[in-house]
C-alpha atoms as a PDB file:
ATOM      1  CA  UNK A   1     -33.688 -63.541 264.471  1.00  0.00           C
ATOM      2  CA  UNK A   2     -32.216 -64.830 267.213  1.00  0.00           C
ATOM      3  CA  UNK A   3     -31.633 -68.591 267.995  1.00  0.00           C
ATOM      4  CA  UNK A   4     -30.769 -70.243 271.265  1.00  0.00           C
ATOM      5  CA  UNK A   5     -27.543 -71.216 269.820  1.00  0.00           C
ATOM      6  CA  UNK A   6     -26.699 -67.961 268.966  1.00  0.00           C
ATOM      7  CA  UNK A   7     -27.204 -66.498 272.592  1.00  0.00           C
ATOM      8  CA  UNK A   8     -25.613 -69.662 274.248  1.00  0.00           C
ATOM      9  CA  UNK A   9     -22.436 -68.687 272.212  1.00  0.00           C
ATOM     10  CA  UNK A  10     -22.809 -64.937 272.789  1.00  0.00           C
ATOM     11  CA  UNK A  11     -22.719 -66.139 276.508  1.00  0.00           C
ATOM     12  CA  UNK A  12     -19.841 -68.396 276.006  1.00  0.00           C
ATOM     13  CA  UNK A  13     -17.717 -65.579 274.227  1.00  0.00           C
ATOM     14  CA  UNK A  14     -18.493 -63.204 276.863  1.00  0.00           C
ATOM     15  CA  UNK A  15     -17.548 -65.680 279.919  1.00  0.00           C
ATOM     16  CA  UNK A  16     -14.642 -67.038 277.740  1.00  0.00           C
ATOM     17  CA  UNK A  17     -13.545 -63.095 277.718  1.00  0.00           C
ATOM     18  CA  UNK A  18     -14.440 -62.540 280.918  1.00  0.00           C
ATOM     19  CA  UNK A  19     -12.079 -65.260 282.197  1.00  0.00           C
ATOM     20  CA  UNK A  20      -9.019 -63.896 280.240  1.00  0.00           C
ATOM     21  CA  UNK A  21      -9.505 -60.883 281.192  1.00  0.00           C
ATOM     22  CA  UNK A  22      -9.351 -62.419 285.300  1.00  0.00           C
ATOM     23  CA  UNK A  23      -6.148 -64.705 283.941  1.00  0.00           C
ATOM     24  CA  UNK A  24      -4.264 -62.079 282.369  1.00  0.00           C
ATOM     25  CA  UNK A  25      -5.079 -59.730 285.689  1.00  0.00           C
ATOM     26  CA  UNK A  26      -3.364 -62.553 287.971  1.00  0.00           C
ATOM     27  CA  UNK A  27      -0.690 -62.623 285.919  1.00  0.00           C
ATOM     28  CA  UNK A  28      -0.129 -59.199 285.790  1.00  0.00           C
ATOM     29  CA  UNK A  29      -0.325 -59.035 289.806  1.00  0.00           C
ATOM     30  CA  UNK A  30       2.408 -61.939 290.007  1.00  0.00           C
ATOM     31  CA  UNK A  31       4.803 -60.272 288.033  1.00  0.00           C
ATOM     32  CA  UNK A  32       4.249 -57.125 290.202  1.00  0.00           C
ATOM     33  CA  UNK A  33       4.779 -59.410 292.952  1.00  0.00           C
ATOM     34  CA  UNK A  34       8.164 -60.794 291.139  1.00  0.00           C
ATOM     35  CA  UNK A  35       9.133 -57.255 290.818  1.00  0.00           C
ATOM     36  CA  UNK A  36       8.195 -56.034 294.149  1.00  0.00           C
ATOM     37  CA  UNK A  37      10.393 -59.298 295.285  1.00  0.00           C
ATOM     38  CA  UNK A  38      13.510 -58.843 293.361  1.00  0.00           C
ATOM     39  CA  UNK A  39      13.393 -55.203 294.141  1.00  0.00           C
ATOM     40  CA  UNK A  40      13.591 -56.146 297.893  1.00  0.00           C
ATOM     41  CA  UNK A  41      16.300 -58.569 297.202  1.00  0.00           C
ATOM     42  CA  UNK A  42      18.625 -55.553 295.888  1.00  0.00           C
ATOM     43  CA  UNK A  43      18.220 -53.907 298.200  1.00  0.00           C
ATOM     44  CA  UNK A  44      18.983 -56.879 300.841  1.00  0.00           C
ATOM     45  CA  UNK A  45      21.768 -57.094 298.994  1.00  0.00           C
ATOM     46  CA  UNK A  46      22.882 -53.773 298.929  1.00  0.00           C
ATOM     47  CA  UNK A  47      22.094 -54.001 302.749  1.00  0.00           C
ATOM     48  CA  UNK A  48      24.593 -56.872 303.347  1.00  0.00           C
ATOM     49  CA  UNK A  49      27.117 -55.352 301.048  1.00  0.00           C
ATOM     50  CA  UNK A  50      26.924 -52.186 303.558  1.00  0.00           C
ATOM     51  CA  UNK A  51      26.898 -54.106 306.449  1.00  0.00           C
ATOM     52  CA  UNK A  52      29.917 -56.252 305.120  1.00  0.00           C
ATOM     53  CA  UNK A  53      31.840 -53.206 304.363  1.00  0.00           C
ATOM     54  CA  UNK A  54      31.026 -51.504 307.858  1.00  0.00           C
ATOM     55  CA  UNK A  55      32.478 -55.059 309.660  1.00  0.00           C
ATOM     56  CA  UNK A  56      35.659 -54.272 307.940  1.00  0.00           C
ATOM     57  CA  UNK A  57      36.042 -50.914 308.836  1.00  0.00           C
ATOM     58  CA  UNK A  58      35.449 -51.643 312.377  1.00  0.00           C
ATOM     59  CA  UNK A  59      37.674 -54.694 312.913  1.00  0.00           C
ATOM     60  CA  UNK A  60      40.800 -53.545 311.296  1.00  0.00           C
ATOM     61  CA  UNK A  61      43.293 -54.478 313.505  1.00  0.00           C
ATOM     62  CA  UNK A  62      44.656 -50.707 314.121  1.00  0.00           C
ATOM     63  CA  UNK A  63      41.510 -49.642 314.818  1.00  0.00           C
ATOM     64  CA  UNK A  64      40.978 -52.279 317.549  1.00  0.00           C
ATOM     65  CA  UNK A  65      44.587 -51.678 318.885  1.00  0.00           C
ATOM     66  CA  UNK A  66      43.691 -48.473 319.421  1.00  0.00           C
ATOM     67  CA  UNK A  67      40.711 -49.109 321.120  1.00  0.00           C
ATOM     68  CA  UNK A  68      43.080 -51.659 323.720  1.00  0.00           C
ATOM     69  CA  UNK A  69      45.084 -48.812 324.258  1.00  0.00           C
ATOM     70  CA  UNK A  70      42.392 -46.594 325.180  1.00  0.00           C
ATOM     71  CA  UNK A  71      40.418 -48.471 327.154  1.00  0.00           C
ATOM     72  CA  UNK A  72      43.191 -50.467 329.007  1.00  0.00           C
ATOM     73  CA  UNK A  73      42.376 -49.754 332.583  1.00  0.00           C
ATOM     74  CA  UNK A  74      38.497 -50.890 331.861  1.00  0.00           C
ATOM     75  CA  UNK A  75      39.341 -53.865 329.719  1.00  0.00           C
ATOM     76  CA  UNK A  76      42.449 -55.255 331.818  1.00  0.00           C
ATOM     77  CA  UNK A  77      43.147 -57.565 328.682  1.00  0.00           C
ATOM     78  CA  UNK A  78      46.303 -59.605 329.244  1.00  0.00           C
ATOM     79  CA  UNK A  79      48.498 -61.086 326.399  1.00  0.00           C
ATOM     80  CA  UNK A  80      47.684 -64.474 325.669  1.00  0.00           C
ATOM     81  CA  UNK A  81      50.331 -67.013 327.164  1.00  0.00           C
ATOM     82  CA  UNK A  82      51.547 -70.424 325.023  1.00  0.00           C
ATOM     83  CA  UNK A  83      50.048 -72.224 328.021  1.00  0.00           C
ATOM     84  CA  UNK A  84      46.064 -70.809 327.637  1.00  0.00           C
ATOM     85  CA  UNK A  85      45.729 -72.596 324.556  1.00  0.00           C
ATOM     86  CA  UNK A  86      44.495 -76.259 324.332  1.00  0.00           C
ATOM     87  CA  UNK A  87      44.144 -78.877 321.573  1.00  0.00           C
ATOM     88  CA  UNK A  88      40.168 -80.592 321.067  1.00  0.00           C
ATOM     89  CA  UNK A  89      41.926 -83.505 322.848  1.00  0.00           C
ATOM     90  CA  UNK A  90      42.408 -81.324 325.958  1.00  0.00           C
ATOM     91  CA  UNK A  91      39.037 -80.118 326.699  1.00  0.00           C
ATOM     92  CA  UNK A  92      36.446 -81.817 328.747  1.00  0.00           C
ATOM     93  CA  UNK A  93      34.024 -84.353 327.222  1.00  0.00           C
ATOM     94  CA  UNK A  94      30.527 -83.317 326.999  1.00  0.00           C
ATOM     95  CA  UNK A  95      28.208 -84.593 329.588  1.00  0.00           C
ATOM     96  CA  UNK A  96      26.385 -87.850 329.568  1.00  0.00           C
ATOM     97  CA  UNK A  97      22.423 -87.774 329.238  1.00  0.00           C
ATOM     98  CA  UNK A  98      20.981 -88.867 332.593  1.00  0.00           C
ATOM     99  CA  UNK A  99      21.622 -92.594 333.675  1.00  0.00           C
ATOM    100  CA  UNK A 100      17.862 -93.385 332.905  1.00  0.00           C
ATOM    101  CA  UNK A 101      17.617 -92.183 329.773  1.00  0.00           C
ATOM    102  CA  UNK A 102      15.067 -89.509 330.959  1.00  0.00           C
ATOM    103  CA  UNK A 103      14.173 -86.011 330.632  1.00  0.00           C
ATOM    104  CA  UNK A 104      16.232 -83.584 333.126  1.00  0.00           C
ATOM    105  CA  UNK A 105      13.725 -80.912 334.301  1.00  0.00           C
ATOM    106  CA  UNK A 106      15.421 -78.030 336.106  1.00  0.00           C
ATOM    107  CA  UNK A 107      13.394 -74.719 337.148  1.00  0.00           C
ATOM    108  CA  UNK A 108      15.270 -71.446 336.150  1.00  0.00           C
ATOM    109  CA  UNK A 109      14.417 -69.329 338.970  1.00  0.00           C
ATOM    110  CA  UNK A 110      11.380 -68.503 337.400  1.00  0.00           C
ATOM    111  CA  UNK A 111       8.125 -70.000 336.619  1.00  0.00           C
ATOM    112  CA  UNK A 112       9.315 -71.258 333.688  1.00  0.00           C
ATOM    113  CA  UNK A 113      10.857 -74.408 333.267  1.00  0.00           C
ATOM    114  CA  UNK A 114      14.041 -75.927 331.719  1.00  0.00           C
ATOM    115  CA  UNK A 115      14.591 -79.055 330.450  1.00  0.00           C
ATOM    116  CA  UNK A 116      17.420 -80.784 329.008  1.00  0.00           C
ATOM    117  CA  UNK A 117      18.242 -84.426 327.522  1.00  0.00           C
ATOM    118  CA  UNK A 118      16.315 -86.332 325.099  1.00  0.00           C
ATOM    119  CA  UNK A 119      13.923 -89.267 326.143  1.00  0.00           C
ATOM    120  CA  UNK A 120      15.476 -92.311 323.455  1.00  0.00           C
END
């Protein structure tokens, strides 16, 4: 009854099933995965809208004058004088790399070590 072609193709159906099946599974994970994704990006979002809202709530500038007031004697702030501000022009030039061009190694008290400056 049977022929050889017939159960090669029976065995080709199957295995071409079989690997749809296995396709449309992965797919279906992804678009969990998608979901699962954009659901955690709400709710980042949500997060930072929160977090954005709290920041303006606590740096209203009554708020923090009251806070001065109150903590005056720990603080000691000062007003800030005409003088204490400077132009870019003003302020000090940042340091040169080492004359050699080298690396700068500096311990840090530890037993860990710092370096600084880049080797051209």
């Amino acid at each position: 009854m049977f022929r050889t072609t017939d159960a090669v193709l029976i065995a080709v159906m199957v295995a071409a099933a079989a690997y749809t099946y296995q396709v449309k599974r992965g797919a279906e994970d992804q678009l969990d995965a998608i979901n699962r994704m954009k659901t955690q990006i709400r709710l980042e979002g949500e997060t930072i809208d929160l977090l954005k809202a709290d920041w303006a709530l606590l740096s209203r500038p009554g708020r923090l004058q009251k806070l001065v007031e109150v903590y005056q004697d720990q603080l000691q702030l000062k007003p800030v004088q005409a003088d204490q501000i400077a132009t870019l022009d003003e302020l000090p030039m940042r340091p040169q790399s080492p004359p050699d061009g080298g690396v700068t190694v500096a311990r840090n008290g530890t037993d860990g070590i710092v370096t600084s400056g880049v080797k051209p």
